[in-house]
PDB file of N, CA and C in Angstrom:
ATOM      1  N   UNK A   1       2.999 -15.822  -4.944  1.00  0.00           N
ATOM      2  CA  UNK A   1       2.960 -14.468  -5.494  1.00  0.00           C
ATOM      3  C   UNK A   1       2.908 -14.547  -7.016  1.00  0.00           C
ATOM      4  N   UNK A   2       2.373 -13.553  -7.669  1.00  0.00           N
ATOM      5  CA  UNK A   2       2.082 -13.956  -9.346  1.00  0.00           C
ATOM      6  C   UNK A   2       3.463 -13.425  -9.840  1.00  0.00           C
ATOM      7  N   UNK A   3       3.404 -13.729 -10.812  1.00  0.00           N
ATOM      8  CA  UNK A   3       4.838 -13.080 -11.964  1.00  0.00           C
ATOM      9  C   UNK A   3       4.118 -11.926 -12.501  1.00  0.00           C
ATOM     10  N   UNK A   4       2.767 -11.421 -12.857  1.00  0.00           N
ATOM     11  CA  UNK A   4       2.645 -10.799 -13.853  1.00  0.00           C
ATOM     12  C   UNK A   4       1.866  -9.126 -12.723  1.00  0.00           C
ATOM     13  N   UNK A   5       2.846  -8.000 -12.747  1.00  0.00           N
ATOM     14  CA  UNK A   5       2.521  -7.123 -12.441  1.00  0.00           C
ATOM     15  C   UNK A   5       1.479  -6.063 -12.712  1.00  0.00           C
ATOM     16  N   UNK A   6       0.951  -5.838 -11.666  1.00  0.00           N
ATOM     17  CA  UNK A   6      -0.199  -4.601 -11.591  1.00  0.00           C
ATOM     18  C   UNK A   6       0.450  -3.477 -12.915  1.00  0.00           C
ATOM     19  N   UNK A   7      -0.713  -2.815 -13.560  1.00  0.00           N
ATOM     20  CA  UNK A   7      -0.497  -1.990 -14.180  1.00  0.00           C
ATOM     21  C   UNK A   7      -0.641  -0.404 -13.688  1.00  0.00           C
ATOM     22  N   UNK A   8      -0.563   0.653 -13.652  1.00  0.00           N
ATOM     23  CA  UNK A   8      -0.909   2.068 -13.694  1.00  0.00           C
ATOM     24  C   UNK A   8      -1.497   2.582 -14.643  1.00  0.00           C
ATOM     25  N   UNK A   9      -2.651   2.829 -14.393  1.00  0.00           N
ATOM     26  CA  UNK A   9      -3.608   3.339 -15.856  1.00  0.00           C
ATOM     27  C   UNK A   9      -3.842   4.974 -16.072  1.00  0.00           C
ATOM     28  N   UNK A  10      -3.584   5.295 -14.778  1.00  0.00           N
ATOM     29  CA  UNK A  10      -3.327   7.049 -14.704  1.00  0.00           C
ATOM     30  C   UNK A  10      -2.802   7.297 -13.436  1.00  0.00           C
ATOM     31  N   UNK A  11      -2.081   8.839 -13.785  1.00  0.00           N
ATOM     32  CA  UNK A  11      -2.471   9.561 -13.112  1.00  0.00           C
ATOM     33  C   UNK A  11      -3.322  10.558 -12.933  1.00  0.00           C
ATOM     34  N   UNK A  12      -3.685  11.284 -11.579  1.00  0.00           N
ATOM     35  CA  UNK A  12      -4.666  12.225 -11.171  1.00  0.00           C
ATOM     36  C   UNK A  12      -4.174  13.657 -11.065  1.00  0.00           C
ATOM     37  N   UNK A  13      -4.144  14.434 -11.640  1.00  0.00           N
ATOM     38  CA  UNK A  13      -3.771  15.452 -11.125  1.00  0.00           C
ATOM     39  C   UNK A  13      -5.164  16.567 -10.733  1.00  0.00           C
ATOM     40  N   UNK A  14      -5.056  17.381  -9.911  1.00  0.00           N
ATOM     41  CA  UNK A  14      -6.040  18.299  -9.599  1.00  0.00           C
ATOM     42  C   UNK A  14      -5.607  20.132 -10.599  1.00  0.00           C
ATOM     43  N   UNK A  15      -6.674  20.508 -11.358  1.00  0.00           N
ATOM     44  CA  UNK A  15      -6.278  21.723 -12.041  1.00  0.00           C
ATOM     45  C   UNK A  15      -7.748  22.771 -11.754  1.00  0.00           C
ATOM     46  N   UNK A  16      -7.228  23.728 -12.063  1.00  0.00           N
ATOM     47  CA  UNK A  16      -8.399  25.063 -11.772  1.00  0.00           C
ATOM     48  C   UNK A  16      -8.901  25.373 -12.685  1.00  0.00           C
ATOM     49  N   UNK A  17      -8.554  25.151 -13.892  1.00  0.00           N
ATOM     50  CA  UNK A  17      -9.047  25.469 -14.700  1.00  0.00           C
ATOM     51  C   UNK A  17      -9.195  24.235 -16.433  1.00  0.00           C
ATOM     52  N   UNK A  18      -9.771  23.301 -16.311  1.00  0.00           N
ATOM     53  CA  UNK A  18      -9.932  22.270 -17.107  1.00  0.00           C
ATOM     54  C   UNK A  18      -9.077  22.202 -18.741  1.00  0.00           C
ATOM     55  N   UNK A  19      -9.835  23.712 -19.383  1.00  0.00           N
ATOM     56  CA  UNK A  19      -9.631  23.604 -20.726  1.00  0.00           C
ATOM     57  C   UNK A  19      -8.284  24.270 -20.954  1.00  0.00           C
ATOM     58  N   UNK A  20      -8.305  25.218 -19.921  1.00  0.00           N
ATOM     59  CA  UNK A  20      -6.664  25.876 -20.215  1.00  0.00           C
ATOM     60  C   UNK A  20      -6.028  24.981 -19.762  1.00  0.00           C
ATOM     61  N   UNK A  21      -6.225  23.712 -19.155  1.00  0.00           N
ATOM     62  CA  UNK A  21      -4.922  22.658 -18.045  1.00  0.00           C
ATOM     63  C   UNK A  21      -4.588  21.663 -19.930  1.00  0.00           C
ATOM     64  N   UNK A  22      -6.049  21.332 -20.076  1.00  0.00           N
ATOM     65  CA  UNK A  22      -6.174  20.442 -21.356  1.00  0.00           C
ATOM     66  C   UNK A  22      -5.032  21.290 -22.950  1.00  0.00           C
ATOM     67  N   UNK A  23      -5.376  22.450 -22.892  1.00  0.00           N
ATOM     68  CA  UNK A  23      -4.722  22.997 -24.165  1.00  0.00           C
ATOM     69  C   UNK A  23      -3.434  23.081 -23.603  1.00  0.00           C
ATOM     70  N   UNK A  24      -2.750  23.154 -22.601  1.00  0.00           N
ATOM     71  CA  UNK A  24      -1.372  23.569 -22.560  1.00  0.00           C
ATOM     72  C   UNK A  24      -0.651  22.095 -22.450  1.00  0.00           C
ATOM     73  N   UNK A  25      -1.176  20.869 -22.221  1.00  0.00           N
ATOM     74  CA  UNK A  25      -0.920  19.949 -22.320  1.00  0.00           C
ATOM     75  C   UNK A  25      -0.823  19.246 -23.398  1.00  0.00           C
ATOM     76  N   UNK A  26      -1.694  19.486 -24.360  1.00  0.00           N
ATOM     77  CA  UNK A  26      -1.556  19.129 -25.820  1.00  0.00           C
ATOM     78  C   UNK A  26      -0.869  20.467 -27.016  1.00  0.00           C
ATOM     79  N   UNK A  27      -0.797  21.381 -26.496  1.00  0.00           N
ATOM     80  CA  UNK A  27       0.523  22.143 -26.895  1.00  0.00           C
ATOM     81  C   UNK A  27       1.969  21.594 -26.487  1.00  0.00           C
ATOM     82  N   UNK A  28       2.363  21.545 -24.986  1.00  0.00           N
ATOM     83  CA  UNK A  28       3.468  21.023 -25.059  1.00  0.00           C
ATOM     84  C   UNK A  28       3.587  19.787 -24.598  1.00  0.00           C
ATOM     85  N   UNK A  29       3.191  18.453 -24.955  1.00  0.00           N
ATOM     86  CA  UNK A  29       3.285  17.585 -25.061  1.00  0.00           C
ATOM     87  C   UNK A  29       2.977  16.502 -26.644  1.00  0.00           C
ATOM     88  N   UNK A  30       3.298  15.540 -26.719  1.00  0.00           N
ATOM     89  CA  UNK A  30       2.887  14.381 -27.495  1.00  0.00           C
ATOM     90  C   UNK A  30       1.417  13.703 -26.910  1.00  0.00           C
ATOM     91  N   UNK A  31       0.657  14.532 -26.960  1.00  0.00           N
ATOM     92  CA  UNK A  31      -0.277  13.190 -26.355  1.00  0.00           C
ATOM     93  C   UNK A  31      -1.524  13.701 -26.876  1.00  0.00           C
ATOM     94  N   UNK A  32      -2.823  13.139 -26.492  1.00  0.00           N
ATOM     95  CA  UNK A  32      -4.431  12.916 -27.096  1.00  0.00           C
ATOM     96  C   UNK A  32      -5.520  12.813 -26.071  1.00  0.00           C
ATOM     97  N   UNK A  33      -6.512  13.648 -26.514  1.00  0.00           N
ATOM     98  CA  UNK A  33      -7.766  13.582 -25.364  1.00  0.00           C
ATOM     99  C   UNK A  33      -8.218  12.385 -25.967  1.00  0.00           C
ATOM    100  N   UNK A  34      -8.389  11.337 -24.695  1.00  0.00           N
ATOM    101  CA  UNK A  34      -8.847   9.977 -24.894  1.00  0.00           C
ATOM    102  C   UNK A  34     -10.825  10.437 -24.073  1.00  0.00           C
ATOM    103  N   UNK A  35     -10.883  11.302 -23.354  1.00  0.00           N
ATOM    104  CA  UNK A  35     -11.885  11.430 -22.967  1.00  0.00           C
ATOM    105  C   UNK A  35     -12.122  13.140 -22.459  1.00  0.00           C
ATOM    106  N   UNK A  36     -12.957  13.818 -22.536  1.00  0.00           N
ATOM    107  CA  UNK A  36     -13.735  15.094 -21.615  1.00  0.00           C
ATOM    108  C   UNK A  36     -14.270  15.645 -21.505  1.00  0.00           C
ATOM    109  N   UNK A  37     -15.024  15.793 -20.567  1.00  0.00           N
ATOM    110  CA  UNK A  37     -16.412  16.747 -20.554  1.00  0.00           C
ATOM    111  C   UNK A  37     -15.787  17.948 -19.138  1.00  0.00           C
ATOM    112  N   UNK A  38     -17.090  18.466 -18.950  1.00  0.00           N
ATOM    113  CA  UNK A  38     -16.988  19.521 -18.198  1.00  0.00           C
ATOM    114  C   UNK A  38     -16.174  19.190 -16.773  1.00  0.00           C
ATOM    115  N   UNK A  39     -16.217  18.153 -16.277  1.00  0.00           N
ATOM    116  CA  UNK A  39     -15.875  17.834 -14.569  1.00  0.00           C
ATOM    117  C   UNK A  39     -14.289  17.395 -14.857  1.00  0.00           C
ATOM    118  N   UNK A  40     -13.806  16.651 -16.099  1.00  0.00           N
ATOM    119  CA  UNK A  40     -12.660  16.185 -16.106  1.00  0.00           C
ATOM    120  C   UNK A  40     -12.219  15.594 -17.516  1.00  0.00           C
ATOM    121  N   UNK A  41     -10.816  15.316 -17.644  1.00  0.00           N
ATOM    122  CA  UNK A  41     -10.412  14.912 -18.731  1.00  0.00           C
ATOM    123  C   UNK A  41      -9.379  13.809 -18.727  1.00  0.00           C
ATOM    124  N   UNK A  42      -9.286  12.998 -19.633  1.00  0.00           N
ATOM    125  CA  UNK A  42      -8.451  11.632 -19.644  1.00  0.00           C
ATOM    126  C   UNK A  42      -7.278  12.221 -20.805  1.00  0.00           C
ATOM    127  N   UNK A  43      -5.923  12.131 -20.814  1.00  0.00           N
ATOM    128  CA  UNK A  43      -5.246  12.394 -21.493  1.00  0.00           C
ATOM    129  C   UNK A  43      -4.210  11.480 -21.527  1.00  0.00           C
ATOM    130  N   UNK A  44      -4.007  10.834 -23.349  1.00  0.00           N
ATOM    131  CA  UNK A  44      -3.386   9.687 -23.657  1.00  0.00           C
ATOM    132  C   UNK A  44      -2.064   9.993 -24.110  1.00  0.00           C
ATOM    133  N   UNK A  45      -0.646   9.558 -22.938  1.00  0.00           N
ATOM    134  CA  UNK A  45       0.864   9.707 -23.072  1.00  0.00           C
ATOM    135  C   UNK A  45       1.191   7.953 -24.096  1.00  0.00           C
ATOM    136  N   UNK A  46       2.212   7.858 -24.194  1.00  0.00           N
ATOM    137  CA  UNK A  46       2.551   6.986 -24.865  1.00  0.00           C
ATOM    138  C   UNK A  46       2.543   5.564 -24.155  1.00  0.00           C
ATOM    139  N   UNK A  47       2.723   6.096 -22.487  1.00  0.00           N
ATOM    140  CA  UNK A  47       3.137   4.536 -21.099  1.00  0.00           C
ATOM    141  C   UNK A  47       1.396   4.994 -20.796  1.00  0.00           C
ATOM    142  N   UNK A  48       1.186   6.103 -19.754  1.00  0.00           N
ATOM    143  CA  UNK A  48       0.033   5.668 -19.463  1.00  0.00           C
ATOM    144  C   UNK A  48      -0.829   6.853 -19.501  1.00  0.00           C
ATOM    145  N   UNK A  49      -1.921   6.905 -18.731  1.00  0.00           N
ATOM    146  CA  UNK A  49      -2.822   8.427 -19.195  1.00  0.00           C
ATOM    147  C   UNK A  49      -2.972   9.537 -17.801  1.00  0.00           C
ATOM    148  N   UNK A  50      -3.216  10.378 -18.211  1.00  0.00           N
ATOM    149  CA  UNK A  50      -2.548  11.591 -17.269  1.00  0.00           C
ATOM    150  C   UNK A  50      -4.307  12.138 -17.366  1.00  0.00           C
ATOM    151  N   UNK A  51      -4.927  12.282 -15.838  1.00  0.00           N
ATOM    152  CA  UNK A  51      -6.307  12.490 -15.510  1.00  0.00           C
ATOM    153  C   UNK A  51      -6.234  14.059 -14.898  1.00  0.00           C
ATOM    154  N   UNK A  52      -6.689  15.000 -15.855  1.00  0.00           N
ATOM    155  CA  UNK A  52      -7.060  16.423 -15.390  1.00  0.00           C
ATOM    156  C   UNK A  52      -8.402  16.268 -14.458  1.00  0.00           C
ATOM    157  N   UNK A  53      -8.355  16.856 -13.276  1.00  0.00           N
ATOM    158  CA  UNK A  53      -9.488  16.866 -12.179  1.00  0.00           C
ATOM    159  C   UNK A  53      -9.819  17.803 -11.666  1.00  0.00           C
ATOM    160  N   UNK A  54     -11.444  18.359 -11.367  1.00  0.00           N
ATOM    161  CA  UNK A  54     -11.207  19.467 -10.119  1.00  0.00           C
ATOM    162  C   UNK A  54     -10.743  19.111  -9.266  1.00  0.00           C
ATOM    163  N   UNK A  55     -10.582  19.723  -8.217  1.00  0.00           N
ATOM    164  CA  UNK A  55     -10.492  19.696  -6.699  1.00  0.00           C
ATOM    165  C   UNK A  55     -11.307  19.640  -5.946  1.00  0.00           C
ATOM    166  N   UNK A  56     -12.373  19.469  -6.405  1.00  0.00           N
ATOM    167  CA  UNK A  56     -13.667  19.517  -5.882  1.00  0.00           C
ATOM    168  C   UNK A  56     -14.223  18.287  -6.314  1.00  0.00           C
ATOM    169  N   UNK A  57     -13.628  17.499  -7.214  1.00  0.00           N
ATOM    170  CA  UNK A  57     -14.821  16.038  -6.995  1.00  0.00           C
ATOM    171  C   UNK A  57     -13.955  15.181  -7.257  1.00  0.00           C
ATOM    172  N   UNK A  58     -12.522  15.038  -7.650  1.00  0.00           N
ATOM    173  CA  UNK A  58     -11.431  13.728  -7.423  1.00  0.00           C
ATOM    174  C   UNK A  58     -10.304  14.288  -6.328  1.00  0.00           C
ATOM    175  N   UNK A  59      -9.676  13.748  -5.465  1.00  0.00           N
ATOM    176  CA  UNK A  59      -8.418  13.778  -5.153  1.00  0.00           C
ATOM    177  C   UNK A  59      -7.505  13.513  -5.796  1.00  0.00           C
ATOM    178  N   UNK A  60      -6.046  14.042  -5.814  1.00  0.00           N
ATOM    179  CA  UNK A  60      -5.307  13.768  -6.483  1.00  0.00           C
ATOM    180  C   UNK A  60      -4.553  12.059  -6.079  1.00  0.00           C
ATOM    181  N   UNK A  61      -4.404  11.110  -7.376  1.00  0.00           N
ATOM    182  CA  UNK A  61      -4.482   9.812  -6.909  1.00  0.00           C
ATOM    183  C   UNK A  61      -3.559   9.324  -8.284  1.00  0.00           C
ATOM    184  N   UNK A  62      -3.182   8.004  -7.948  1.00  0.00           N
ATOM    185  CA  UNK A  62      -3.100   7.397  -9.154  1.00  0.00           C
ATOM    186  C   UNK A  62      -3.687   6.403  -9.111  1.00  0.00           C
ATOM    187  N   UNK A  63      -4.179   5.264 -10.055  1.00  0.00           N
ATOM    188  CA  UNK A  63      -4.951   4.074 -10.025  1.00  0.00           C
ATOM    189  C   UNK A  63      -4.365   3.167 -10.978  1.00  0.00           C
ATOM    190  N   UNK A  64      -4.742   1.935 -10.039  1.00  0.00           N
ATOM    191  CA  UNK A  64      -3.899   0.496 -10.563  1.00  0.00           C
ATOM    192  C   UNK A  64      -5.341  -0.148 -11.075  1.00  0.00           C
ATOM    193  N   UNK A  65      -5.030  -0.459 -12.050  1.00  0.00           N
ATOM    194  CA  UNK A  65      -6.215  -1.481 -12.946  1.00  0.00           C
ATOM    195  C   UNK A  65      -6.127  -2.839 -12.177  1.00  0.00           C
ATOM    196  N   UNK A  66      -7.342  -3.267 -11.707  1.00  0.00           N
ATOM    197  CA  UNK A  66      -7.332  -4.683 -10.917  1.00  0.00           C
ATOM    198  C   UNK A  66      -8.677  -5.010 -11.538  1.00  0.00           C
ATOM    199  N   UNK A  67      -8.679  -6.564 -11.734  1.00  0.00           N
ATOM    200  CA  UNK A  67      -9.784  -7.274 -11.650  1.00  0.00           C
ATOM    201  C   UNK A  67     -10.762  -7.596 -10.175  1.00  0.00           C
ATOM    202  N   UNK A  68      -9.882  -7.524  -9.038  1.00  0.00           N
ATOM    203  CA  UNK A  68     -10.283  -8.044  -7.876  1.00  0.00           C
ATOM    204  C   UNK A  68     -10.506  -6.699  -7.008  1.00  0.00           C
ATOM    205  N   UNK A  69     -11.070  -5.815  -7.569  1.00  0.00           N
ATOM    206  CA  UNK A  69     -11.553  -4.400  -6.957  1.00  0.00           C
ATOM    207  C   UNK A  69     -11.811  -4.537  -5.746  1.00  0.00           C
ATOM    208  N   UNK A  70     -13.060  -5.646  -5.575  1.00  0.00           N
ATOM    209  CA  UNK A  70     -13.999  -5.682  -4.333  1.00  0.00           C
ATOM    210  C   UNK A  70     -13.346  -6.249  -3.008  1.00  0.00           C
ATOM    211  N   UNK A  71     -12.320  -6.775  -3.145  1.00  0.00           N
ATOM    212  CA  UNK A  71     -11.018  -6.971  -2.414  1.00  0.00           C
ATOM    213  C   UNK A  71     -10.790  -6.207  -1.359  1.00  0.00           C
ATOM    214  N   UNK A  72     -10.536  -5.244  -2.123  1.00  0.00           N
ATOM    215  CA  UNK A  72     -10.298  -3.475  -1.226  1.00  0.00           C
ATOM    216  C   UNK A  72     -11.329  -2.442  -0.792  1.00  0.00           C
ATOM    217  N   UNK A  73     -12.569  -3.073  -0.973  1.00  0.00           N
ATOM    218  CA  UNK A  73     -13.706  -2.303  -0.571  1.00  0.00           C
ATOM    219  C   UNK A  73     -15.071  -2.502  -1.745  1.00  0.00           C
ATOM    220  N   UNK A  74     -15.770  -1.597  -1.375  1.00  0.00           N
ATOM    221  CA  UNK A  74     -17.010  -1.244  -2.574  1.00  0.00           C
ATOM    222  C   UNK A  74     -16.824  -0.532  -3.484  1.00  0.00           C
ATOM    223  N   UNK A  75     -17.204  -1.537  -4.506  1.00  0.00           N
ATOM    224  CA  UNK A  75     -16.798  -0.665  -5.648  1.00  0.00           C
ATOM    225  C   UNK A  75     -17.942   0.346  -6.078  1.00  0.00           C
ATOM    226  N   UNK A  76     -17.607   1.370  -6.956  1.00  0.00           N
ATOM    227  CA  UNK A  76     -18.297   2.626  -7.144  1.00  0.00           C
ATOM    228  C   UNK A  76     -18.161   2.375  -8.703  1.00  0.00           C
ATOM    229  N   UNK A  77     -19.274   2.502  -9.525  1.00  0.00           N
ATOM    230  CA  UNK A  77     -19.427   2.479 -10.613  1.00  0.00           C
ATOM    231  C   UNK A  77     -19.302   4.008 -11.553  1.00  0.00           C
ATOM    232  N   UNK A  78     -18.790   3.541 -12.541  1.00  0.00           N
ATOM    233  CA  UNK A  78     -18.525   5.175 -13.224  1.00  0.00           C
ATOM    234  C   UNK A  78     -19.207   5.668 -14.206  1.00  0.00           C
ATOM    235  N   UNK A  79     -19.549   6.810 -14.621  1.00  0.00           N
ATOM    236  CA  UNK A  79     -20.227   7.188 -16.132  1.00  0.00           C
ATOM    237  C   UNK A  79     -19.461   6.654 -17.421  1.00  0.00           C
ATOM    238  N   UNK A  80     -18.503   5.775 -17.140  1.00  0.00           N
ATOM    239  CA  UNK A  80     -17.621   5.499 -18.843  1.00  0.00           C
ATOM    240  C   UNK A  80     -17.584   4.120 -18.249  1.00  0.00           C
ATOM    241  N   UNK A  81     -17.974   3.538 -17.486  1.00  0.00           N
ATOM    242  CA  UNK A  81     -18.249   2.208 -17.537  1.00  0.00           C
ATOM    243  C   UNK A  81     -17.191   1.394 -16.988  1.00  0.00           C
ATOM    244  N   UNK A  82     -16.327   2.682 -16.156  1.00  0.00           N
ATOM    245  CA  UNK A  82     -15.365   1.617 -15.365  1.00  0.00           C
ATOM    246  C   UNK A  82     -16.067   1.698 -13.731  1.00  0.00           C
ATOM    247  N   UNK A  83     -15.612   0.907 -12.863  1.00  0.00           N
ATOM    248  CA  UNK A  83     -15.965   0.933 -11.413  1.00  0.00           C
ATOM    249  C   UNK A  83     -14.426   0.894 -10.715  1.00  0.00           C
ATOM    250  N   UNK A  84     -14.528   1.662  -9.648  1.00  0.00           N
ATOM    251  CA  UNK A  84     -13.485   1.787  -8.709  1.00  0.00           C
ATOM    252  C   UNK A  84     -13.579   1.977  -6.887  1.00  0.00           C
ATOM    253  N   UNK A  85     -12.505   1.799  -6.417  1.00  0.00           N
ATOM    254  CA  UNK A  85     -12.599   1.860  -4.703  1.00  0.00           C
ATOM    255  C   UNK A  85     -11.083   2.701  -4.892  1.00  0.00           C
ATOM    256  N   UNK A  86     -11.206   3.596  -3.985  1.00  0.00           N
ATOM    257  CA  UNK A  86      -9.859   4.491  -3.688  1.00  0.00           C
ATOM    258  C   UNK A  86      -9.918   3.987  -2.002  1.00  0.00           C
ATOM    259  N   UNK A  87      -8.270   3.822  -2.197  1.00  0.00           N
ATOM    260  CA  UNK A  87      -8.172   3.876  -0.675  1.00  0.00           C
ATOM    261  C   UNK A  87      -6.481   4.522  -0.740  1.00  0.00           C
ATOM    262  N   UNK A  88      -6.012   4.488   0.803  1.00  0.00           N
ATOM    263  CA  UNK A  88      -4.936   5.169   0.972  1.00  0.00           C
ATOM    264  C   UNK A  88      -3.614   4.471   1.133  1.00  0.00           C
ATOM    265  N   UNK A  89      -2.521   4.733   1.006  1.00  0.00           N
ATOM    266  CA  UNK A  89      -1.521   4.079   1.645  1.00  0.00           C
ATOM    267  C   UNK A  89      -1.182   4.526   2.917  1.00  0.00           C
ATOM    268  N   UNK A  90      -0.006   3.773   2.977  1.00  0.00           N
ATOM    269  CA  UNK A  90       0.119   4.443   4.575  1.00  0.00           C
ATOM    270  C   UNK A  90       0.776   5.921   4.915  1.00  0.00           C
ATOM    271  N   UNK A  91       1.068   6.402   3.840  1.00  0.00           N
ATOM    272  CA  UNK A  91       1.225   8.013   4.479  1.00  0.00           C
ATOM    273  C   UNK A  91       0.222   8.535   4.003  1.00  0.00           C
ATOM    274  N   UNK A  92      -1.202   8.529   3.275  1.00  0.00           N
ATOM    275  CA  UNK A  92      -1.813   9.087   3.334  1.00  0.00           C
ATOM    276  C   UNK A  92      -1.824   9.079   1.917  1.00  0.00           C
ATOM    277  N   UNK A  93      -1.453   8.729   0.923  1.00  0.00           N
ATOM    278  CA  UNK A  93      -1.656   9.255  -0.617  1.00  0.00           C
ATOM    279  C   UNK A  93      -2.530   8.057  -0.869  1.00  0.00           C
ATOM    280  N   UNK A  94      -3.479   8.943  -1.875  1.00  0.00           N
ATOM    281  CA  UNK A  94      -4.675   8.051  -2.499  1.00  0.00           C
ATOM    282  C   UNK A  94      -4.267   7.172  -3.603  1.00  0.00           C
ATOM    283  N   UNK A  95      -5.300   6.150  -3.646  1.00  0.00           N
ATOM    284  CA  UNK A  95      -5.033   5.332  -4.796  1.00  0.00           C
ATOM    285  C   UNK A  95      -6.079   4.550  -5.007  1.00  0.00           C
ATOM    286  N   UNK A  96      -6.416   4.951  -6.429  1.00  0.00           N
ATOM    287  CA  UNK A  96      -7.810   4.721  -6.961  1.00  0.00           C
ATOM    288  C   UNK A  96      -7.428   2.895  -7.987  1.00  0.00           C
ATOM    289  N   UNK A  97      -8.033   1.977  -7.190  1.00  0.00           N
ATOM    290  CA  UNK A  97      -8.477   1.067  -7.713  1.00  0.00           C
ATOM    291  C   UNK A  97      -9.280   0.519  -8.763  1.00  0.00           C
ATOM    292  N   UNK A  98      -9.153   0.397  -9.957  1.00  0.00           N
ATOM    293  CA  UNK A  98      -9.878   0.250 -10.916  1.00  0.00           C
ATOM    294  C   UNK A  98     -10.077  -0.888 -11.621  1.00  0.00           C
ATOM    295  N   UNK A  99     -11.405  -1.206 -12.020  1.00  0.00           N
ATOM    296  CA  UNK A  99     -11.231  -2.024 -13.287  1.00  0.00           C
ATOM    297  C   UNK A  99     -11.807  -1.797 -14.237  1.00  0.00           C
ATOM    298  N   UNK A 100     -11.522  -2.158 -15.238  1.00  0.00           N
ATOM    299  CA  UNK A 100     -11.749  -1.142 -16.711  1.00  0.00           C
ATOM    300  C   UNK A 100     -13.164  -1.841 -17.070  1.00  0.00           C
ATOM    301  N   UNK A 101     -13.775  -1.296 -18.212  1.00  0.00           N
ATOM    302  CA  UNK A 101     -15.184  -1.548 -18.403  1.00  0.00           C
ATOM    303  C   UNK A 101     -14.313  -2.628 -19.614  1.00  0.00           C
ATOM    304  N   UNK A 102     -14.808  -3.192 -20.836  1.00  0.00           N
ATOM    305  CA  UNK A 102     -14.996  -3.706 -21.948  1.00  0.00           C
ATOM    306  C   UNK A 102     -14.237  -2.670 -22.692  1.00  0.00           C
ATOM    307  N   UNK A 103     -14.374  -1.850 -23.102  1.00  0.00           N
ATOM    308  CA  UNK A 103     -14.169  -0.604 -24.069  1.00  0.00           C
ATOM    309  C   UNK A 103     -14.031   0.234 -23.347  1.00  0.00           C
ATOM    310  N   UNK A 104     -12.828   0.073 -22.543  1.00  0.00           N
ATOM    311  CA  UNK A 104     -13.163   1.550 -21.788  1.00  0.00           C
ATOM    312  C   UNK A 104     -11.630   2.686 -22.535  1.00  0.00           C
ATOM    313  N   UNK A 105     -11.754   3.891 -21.772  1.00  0.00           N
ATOM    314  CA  UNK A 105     -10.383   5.188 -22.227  1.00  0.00           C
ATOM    315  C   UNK A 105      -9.175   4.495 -21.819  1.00  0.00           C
TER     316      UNK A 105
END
């Protein structure tokens, strides 16, 4: 077994409304849009980053940064240059597998 633990690179949350989810989050919080366009937004906390989503094109998930993605399935390539596989645990909560691009959010 390794010594050196998996990381958490976000969470997912699902919101209805993007820019009002984005402004009330950087009103009452400490934190920074690391990324967003129209479908979603990456938002940078101090430990890790907090992912505004519709409901309509992410589930709500969190994702562990892995090198060995393909492990757990096919990976799916992203518009910011990361690729990922979501799969489930055993009660059913998602969890998005990732590995980061070079430069990625």
């Amino acid at each position: 077994m390794s010594n050196t633990l998996d990381h958490i690179h976000h969470i997912a949350l699902q919101v209805e409304d993007l820019d009002d989810s984005v402004a009330w989050y950087l009103t009452n919080f400490a934190c920074e849009i690391a990324y967003q366009d129209k479908s979603w937004a990456l938002l940078k906390f101090g430990n890790l980053s907090l992912a505004l989503v519709h409901p309509d094109q992410h589930p709500p998930h969190f994702a562990v940064t892995r090198e060995d993605i393909t492990s757990f399935g096919t990976a799916v390539p992203h518009r910011d240059g990361t690729s990922s596989v979501y799969i489930q645990d055993p009660n059913g909560n998602n969890i998005e597998i990732l590995k980061l691009a070079d430069s990625t959010i």
